[in-house]
C-alpha atoms as a PDB file:
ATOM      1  CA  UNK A   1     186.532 -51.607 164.939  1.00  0.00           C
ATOM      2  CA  UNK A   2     189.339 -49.509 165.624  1.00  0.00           C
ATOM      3  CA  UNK A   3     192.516 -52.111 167.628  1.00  0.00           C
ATOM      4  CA  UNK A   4     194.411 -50.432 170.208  1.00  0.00           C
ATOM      5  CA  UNK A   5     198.078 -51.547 169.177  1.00  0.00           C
ATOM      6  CA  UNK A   6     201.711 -50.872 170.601  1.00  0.00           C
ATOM      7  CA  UNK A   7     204.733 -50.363 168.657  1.00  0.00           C
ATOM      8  CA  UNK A   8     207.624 -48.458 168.469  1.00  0.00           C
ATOM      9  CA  UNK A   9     210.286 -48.199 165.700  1.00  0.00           C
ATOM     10  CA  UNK A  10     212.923 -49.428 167.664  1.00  0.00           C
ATOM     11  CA  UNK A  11     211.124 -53.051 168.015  1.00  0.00           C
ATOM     12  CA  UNK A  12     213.865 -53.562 165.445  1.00  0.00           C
ATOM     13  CA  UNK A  13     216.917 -53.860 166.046  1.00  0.00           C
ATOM     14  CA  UNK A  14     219.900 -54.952 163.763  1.00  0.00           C
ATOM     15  CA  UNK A  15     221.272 -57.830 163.117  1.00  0.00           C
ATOM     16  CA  UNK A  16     223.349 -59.727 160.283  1.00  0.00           C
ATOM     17  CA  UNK A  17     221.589 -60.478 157.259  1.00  0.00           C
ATOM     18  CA  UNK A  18     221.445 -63.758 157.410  1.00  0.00           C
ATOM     19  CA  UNK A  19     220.073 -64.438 160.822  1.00  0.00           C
ATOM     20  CA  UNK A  20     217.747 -66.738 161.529  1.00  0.00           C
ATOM     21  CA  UNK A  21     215.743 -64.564 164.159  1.00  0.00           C
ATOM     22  CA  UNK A  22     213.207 -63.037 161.660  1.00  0.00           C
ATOM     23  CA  UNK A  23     213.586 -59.396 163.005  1.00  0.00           C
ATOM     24  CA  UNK A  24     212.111 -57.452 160.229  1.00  0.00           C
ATOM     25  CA  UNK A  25     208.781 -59.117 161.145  1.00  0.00           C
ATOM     26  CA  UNK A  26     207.996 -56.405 163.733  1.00  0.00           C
ATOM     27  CA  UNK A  27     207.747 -53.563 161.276  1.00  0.00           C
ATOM     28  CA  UNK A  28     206.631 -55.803 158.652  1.00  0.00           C
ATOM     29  CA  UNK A  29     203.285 -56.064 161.021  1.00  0.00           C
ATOM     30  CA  UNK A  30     201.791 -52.329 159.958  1.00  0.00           C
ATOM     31  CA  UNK A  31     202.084 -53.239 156.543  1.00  0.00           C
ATOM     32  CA  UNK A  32     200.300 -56.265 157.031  1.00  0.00           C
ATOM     33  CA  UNK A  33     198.022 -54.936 159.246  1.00  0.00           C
ATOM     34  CA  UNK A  34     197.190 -51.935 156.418  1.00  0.00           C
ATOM     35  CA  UNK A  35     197.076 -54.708 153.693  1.00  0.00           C
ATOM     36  CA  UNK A  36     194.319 -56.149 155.836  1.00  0.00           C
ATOM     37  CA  UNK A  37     192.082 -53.050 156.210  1.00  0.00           C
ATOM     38  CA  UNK A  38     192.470 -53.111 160.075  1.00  0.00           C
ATOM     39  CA  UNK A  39     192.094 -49.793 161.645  1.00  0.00           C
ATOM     40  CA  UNK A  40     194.754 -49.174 164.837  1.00  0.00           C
ATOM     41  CA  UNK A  41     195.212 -46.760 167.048  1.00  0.00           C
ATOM     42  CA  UNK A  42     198.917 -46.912 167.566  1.00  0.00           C
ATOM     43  CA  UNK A  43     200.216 -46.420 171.027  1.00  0.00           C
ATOM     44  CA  UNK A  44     204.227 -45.468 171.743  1.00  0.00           C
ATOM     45  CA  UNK A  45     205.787 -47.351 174.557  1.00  0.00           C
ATOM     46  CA  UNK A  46     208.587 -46.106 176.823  1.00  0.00           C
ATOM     47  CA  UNK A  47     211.805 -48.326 177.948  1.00  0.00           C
ATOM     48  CA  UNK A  48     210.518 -50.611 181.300  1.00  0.00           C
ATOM     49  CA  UNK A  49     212.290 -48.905 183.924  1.00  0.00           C
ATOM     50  CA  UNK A  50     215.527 -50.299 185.412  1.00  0.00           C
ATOM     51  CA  UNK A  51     214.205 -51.100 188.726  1.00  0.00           C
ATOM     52  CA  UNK A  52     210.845 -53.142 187.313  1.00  0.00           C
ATOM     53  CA  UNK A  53     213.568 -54.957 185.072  1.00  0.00           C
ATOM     54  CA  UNK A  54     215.300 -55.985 188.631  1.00  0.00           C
ATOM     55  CA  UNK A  55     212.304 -56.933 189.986  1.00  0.00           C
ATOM     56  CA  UNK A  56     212.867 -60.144 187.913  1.00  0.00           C
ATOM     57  CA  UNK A  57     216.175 -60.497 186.463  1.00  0.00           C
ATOM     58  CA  UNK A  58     219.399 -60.582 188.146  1.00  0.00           C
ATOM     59  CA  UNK A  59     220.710 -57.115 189.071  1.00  0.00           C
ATOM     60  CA  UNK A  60     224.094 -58.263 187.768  1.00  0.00           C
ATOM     61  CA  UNK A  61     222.448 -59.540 184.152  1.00  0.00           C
ATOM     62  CA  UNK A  62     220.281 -56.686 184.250  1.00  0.00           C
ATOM     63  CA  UNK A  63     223.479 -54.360 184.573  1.00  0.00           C
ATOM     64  CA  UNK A  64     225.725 -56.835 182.116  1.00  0.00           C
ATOM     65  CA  UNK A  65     223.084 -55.372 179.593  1.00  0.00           C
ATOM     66  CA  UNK A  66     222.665 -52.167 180.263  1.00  0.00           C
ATOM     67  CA  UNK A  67     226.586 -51.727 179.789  1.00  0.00           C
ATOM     68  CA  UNK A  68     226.474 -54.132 177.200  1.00  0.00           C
ATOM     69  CA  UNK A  69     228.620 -56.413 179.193  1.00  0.00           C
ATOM     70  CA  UNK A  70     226.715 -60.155 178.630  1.00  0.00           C
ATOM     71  CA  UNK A  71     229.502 -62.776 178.231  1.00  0.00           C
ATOM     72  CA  UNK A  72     229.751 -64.704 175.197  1.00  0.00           C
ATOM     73  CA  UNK A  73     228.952 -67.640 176.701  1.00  0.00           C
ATOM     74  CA  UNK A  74     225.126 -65.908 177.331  1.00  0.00           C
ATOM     75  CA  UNK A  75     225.176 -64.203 174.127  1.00  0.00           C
ATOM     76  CA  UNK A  76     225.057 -67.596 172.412  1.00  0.00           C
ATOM     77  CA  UNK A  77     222.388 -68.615 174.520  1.00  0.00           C
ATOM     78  CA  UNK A  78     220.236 -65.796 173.306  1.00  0.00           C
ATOM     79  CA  UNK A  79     221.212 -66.429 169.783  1.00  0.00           C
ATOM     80  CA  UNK A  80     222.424 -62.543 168.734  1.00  0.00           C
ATOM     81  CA  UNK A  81     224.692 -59.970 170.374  1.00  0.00           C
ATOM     82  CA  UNK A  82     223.332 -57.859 173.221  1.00  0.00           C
ATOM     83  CA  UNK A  83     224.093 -54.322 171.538  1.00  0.00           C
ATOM     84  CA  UNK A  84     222.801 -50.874 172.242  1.00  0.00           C
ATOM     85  CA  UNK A  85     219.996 -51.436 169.967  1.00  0.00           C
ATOM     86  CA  UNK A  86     219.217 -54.647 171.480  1.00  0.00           C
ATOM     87  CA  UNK A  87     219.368 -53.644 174.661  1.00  0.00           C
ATOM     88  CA  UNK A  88     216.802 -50.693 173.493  1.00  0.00           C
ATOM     89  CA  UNK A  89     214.525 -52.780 172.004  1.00  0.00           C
ATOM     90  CA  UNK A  90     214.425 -55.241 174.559  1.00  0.00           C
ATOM     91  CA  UNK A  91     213.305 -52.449 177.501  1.00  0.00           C
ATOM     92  CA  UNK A  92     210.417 -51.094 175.060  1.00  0.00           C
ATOM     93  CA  UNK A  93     209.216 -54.647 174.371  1.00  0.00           C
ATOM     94  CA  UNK A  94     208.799 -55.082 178.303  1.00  0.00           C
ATOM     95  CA  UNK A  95     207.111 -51.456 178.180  1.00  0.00           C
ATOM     96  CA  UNK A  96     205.055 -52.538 175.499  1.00  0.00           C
ATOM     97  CA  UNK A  97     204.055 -55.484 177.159  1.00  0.00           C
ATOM     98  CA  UNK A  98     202.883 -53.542 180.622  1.00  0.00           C
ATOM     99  CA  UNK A  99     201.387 -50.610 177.994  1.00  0.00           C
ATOM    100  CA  UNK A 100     199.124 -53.309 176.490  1.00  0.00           C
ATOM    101  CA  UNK A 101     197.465 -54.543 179.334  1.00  0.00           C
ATOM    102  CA  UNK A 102     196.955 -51.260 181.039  1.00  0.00           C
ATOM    103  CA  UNK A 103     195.056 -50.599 177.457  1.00  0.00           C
ATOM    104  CA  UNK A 104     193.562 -53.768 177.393  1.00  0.00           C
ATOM    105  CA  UNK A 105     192.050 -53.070 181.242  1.00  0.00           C
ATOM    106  CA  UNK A 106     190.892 -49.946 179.619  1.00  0.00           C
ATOM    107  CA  UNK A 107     188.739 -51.432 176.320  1.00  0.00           C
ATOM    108  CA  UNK A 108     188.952 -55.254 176.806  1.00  0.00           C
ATOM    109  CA  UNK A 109     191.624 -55.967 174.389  1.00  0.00           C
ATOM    110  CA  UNK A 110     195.104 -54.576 173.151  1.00  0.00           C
ATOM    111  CA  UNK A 111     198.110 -55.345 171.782  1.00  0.00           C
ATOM    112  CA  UNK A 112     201.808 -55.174 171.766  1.00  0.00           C
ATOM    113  CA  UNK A 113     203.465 -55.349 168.407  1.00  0.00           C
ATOM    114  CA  UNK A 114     206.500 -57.486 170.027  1.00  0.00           C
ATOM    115  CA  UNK A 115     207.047 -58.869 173.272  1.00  0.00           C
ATOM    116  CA  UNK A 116     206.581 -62.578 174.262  1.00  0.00           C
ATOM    117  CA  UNK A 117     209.909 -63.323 174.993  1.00  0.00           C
ATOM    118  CA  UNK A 118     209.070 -65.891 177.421  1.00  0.00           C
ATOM    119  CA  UNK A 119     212.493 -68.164 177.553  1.00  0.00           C
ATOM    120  CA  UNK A 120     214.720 -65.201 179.657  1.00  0.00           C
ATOM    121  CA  UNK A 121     215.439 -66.800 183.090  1.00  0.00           C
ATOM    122  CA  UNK A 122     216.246 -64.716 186.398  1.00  0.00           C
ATOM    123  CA  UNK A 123     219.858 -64.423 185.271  1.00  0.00           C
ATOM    124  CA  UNK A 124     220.056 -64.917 181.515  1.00  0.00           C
ATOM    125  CA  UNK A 125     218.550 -65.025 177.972  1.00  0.00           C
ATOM    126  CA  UNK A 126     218.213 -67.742 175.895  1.00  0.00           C
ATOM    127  CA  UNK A 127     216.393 -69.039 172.510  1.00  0.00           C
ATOM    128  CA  UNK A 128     215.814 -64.879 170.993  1.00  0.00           C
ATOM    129  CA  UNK A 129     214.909 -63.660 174.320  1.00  0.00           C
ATOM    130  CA  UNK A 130     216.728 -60.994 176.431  1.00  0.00           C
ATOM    131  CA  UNK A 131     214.026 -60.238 178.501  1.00  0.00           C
ATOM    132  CA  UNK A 132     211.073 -61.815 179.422  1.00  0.00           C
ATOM    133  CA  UNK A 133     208.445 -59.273 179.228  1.00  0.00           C
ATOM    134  CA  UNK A 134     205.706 -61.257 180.410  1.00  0.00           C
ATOM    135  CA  UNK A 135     207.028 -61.632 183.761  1.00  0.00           C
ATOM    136  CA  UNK A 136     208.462 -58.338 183.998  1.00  0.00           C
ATOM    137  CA  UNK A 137     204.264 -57.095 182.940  1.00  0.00           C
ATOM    138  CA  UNK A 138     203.299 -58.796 185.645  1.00  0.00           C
ATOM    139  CA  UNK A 139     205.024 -58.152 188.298  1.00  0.00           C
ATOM    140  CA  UNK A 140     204.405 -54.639 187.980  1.00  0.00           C
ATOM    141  CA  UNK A 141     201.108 -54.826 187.492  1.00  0.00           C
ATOM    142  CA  UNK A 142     200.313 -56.596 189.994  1.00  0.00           C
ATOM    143  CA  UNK A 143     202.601 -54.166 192.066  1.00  0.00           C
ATOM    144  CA  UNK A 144     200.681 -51.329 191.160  1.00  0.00           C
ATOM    145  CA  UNK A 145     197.392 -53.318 191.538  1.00  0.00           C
ATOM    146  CA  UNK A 146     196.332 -52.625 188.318  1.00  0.00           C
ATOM    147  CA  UNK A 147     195.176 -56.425 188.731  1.00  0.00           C
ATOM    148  CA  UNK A 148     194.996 -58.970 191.414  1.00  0.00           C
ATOM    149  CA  UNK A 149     195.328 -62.204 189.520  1.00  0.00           C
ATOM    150  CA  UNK A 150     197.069 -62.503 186.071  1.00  0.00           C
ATOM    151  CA  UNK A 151     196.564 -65.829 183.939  1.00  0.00           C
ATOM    152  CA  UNK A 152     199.221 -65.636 181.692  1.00  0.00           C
ATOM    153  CA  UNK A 153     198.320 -68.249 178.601  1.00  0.00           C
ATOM    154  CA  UNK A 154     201.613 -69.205 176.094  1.00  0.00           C
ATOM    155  CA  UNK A 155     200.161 -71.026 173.375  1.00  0.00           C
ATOM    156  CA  UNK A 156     203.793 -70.593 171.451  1.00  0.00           C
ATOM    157  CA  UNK A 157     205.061 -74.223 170.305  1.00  0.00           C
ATOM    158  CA  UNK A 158     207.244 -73.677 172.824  1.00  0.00           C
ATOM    159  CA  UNK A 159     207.702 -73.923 176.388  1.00  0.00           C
ATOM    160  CA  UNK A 160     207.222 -71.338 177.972  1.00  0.00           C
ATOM    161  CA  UNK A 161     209.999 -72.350 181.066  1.00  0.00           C
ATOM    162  CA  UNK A 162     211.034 -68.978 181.536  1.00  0.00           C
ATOM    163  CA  UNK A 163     208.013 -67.041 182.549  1.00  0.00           C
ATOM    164  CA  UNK A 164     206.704 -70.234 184.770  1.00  0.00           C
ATOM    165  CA  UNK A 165     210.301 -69.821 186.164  1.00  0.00           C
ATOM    166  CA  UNK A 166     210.312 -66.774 187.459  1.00  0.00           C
ATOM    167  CA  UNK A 167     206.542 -66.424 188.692  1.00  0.00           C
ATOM    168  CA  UNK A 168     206.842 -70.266 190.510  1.00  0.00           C
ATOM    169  CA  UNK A 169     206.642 -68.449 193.526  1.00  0.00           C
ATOM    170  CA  UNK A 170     203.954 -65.904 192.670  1.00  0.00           C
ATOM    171  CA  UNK A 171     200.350 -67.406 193.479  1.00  0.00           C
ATOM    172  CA  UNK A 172     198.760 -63.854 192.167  1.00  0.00           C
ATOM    173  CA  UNK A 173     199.939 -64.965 188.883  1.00  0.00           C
ATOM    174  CA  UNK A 174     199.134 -68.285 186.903  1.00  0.00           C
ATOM    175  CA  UNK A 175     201.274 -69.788 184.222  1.00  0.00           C
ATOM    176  CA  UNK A 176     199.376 -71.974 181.368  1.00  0.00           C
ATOM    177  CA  UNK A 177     201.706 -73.275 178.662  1.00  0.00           C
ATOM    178  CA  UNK A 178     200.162 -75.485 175.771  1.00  0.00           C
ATOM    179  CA  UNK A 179     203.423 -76.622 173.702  1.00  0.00           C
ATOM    180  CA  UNK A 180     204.945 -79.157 171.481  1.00  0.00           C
ATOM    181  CA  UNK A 181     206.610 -81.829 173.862  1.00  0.00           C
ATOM    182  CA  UNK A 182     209.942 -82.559 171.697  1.00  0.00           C
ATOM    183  CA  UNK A 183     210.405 -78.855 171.044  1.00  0.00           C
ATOM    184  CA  UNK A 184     212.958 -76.139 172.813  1.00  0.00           C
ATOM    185  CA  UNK A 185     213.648 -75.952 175.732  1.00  0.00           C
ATOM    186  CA  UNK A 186     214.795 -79.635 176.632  1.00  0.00           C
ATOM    187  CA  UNK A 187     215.018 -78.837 179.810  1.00  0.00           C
ATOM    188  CA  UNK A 188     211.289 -78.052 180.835  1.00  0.00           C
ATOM    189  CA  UNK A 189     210.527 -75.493 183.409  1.00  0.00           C
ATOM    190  CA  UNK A 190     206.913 -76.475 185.526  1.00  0.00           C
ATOM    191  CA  UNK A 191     204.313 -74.173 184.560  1.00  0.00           C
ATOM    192  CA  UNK A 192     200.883 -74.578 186.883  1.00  0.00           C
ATOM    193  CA  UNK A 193     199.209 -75.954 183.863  1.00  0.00           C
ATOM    194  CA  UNK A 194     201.997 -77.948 181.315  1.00  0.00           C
ATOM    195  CA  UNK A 195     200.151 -79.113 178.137  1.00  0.00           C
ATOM    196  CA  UNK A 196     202.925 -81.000 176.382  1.00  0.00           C
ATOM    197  CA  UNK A 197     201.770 -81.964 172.811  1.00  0.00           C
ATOM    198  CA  UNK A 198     203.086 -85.094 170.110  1.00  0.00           C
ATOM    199  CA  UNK A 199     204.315 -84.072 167.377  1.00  0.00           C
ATOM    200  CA  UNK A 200     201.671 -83.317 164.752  1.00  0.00           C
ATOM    201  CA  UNK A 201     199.040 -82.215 166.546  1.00  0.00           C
ATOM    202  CA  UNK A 202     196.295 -80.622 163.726  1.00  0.00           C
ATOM    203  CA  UNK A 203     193.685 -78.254 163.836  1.00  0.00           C
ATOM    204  CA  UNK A 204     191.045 -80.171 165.378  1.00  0.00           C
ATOM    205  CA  UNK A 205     193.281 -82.296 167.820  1.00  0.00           C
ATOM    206  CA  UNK A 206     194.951 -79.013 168.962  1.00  0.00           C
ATOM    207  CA  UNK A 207     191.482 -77.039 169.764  1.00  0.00           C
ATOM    208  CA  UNK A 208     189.837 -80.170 171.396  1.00  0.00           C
ATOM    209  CA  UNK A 209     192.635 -79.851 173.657  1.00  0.00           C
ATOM    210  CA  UNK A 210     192.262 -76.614 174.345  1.00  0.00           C
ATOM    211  CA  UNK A 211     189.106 -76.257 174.946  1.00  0.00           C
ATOM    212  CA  UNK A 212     188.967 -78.776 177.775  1.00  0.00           C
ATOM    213  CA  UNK A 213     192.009 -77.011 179.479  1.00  0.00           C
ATOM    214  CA  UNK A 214     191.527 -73.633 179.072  1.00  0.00           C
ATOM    215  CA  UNK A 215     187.920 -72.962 180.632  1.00  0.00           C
ATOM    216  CA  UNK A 216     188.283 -75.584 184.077  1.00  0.00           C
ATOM    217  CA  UNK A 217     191.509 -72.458 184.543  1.00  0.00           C
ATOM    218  CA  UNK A 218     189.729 -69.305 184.085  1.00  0.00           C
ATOM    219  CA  UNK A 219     187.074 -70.571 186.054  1.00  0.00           C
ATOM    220  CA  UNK A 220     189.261 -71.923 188.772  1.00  0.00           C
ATOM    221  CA  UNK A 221     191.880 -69.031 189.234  1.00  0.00           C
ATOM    222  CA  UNK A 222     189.628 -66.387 188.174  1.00  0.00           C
ATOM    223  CA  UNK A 223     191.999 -63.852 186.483  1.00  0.00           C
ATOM    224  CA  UNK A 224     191.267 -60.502 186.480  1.00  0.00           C
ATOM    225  CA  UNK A 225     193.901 -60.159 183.287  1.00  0.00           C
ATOM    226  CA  UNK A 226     195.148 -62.091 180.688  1.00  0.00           C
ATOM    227  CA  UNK A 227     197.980 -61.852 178.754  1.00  0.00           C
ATOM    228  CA  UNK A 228     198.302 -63.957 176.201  1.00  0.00           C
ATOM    229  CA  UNK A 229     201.522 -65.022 174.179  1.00  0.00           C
ATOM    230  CA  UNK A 230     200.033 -65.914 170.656  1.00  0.00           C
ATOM    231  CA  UNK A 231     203.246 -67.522 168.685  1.00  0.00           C
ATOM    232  CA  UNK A 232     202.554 -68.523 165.790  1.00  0.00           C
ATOM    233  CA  UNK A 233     204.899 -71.222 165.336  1.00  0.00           C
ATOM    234  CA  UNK A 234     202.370 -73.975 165.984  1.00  0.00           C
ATOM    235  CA  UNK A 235     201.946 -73.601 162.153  1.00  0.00           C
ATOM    236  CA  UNK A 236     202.616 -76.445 160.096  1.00  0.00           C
ATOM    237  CA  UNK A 237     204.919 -74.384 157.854  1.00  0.00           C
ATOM    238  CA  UNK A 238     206.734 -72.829 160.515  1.00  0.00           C
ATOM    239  CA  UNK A 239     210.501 -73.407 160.647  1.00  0.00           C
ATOM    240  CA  UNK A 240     210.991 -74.193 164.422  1.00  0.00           C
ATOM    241  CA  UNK A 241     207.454 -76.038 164.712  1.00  0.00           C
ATOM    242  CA  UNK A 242     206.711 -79.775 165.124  1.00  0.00           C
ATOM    243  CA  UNK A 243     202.917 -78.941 165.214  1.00  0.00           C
ATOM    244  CA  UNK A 244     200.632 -78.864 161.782  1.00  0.00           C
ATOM    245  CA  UNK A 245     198.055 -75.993 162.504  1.00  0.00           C
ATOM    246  CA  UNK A 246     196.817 -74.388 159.219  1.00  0.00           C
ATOM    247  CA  UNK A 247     195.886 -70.320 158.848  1.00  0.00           C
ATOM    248  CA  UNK A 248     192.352 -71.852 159.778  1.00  0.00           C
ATOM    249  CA  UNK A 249     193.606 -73.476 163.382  1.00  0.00           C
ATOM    250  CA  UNK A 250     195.343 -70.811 164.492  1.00  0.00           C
ATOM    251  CA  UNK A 251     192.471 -68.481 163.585  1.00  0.00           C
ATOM    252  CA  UNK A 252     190.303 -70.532 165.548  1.00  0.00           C
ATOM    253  CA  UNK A 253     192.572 -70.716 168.537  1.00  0.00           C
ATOM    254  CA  UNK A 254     192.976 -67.658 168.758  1.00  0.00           C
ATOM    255  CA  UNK A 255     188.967 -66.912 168.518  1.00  0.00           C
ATOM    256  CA  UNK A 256     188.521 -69.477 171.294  1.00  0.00           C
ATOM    257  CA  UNK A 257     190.863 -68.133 173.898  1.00  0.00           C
ATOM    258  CA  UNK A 258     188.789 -64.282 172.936  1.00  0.00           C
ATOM    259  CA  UNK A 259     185.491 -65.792 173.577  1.00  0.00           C
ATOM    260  CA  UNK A 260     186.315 -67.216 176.641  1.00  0.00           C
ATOM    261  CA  UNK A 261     187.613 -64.612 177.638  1.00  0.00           C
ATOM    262  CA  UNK A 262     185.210 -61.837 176.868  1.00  0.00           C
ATOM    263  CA  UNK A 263     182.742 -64.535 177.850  1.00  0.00           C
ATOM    264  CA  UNK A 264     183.680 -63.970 181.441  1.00  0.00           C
ATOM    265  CA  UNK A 265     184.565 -60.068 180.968  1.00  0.00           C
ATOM    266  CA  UNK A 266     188.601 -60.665 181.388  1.00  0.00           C
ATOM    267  CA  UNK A 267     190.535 -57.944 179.783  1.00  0.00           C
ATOM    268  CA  UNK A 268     193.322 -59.392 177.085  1.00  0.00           C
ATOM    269  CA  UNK A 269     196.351 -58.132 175.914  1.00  0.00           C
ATOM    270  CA  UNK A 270     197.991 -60.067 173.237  1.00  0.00           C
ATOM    271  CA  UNK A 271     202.241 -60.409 172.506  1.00  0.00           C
ATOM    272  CA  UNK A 272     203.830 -61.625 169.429  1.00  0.00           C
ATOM    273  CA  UNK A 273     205.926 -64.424 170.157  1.00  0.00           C
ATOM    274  CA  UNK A 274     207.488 -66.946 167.759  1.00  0.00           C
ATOM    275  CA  UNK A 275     207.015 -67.373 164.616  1.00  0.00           C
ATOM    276  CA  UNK A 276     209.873 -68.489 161.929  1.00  0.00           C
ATOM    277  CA  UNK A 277     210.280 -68.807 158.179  1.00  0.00           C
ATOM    278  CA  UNK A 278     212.026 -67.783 155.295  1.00  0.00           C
ATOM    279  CA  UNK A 279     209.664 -64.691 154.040  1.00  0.00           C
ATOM    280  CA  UNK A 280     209.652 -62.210 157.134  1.00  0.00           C
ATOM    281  CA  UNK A 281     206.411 -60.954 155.488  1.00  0.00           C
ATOM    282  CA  UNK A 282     204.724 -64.129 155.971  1.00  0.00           C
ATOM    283  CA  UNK A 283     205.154 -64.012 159.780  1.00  0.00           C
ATOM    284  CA  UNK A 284     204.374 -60.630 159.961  1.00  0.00           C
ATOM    285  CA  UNK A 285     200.715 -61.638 157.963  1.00  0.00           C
ATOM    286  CA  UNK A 286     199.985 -64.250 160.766  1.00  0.00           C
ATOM    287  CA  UNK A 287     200.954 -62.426 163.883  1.00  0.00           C
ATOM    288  CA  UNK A 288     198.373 -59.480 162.016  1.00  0.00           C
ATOM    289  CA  UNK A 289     195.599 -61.999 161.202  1.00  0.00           C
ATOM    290  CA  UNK A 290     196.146 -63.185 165.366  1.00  0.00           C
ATOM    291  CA  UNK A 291     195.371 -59.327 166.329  1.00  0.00           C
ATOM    292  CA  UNK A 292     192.471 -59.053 163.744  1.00  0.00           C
ATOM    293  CA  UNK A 293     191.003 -62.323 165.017  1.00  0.00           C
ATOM    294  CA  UNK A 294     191.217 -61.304 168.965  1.00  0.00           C
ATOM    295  CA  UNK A 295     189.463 -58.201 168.354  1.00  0.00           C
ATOM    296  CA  UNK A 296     187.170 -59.273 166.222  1.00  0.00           C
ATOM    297  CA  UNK A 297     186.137 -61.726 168.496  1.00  0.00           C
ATOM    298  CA  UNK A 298     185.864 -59.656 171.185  1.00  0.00           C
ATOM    299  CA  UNK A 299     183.981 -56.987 169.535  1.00  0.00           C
ATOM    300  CA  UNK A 300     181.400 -60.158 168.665  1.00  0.00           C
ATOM    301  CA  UNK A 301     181.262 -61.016 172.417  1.00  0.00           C
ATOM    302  CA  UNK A 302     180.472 -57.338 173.082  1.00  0.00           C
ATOM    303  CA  UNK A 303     182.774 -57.497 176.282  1.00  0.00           C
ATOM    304  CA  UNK A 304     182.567 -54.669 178.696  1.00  0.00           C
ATOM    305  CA  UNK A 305     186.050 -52.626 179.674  1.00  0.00           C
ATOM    306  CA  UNK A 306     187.085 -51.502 182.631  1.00  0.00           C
ATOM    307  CA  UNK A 307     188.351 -48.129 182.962  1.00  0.00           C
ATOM    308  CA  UNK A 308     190.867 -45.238 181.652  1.00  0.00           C
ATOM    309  CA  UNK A 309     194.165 -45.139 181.160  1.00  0.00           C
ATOM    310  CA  UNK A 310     195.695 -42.170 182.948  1.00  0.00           C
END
């Protein structure tokens, strides 16, 4: 089984030693990936170009960070300065993003190695995110009509406000966000599908909800992608979680969402989002075991793809 992955080098980017945003994580992920025996095909992303970036975001914040411009006031909201390297890493994430589900048309599953930044609104970043990939995939895809109707699924403890934000007025694309409900953002964008969770939610609560919200969707809308933001924050270790889902839970999430997936021959390309913890390498292990478990499911299913990447 050989995963078609995206990742670049500069998915890191600097910042102060002591910063809570565990950035090391995204090259910790080939290491855990090797530890694991998993055999990728690694695929090099370039920078989202300027004008898909506008497509979604404000020209003005879209120039404020190309010029590394954001006021301070914004830069707080993200949670780290918007530097060169930021900047950088945040236009290959989005590139990364759109890379991994024109691979993911091509052999029924890929994924990007970062990405899932899914609280950037129209004209600013907030909670770690810059940009929010996810919208910034679709859009162009659906542009380019590489797809007609993306379900994007955010199963990341939190909300996902800012991709159902800025695709509200996009029926091609359908936003399905599965969170805790006491958890960032306060402020709650509407998604088409809100799942808001109590606090404490375990394995077997968590995938009984699931799996009575999850099929009635695919089968309704009909997607002809997914992208799926697999945080794994809804762990009950995690640092910025209020959920309780073991390495077992999220295992099994993640196997569900594959299967029904595959199930109905729907291409799915997986992003990082959250996770957060003292040992970057621990993070790193779970987003791996996510990738291992989506392919491994869908080699199971035995799901057709769809065509070749030019």
């Amino acid at each position: 089984m050989r995963i078609p992955l995206v990742h670049h080098a500069d998915y890191v980017a600097d910042l102060p030693a002591d910063h809570s945003f565990p950035m090391s994580k995204y090259r910790l992920l080939l290491e855990a990936l090797d530890q694991r025996a998993a055999i990728v095909d690694v695929h090099t992303p370039e920078a989202m170009p300027r004008a898909w970036v506008e497509a979604v975001h404000a020209p003005a914040y879209v120039a404020a960070i190309f010029d590394q411009s954001v006021d301070s006031v914004t830069q707080r909201r993200i949670g780290f300065p918007v530097t060169p390297r930021v900047t950088r890493r945040s236009l290959l994430s989005a590139g990364g993003t759109h890379l991994a589900a024109r691979l993911a048309l091509a052999h029924g599953y890929a994924a990007n190695g970062a990405g899932g930044s899914h609280h950037a609104l129209r004209d600013t970043g907030a909670g770690y995110c810059v940009l929010n990939d996810l919208a910034i995939a679709a859009v162009c895809l659906l542009a380019e009509r590489e797809a007609t109707r993306i379900l994007i699924i955010d199963l990341d403890v939190h909300q996902g406000d800012g991709t159902a934000a800025l695709l509200a007025h996009e029926p091609r694309a359908f936003t399905f966000s599965m969170h805790a409900e006491k958890n960032f953002p306060v402020r709650k964008a509407v998604s088409d599908r809100d799942v808001p969770l109590p606090d404490g939610v375990d394995d077997e609560g968590y995938i009984a909800v699931l799996a009575a919200e999850l099929p009635p969707i695919l089968d309704a809308f009909r997607p002809d992608l997914i992208l799926y933001q697999a945080g794994v924050d809804p762990h009950a270790d995690d640092r910025l979680g209020r959920l309780a889902l073991s390495d077992a839970g999220l295992e099994a999430r993640d196997r569900f969402v594959m299967r029904q997936a595959a199930a109905r021959a729907i291409p799915l390309a997986s992003v990082l989002g959250g996770g957060y913890g003292a040992d970057p390498m621990t993070i790193a292990c779970r987003h791996a075991a996510t990738i291992i478990a989506l392919a491994d499911e869908h080699a199971l299913v035995g799901a057709p793809h769809r065509r070749t990447v030019a």
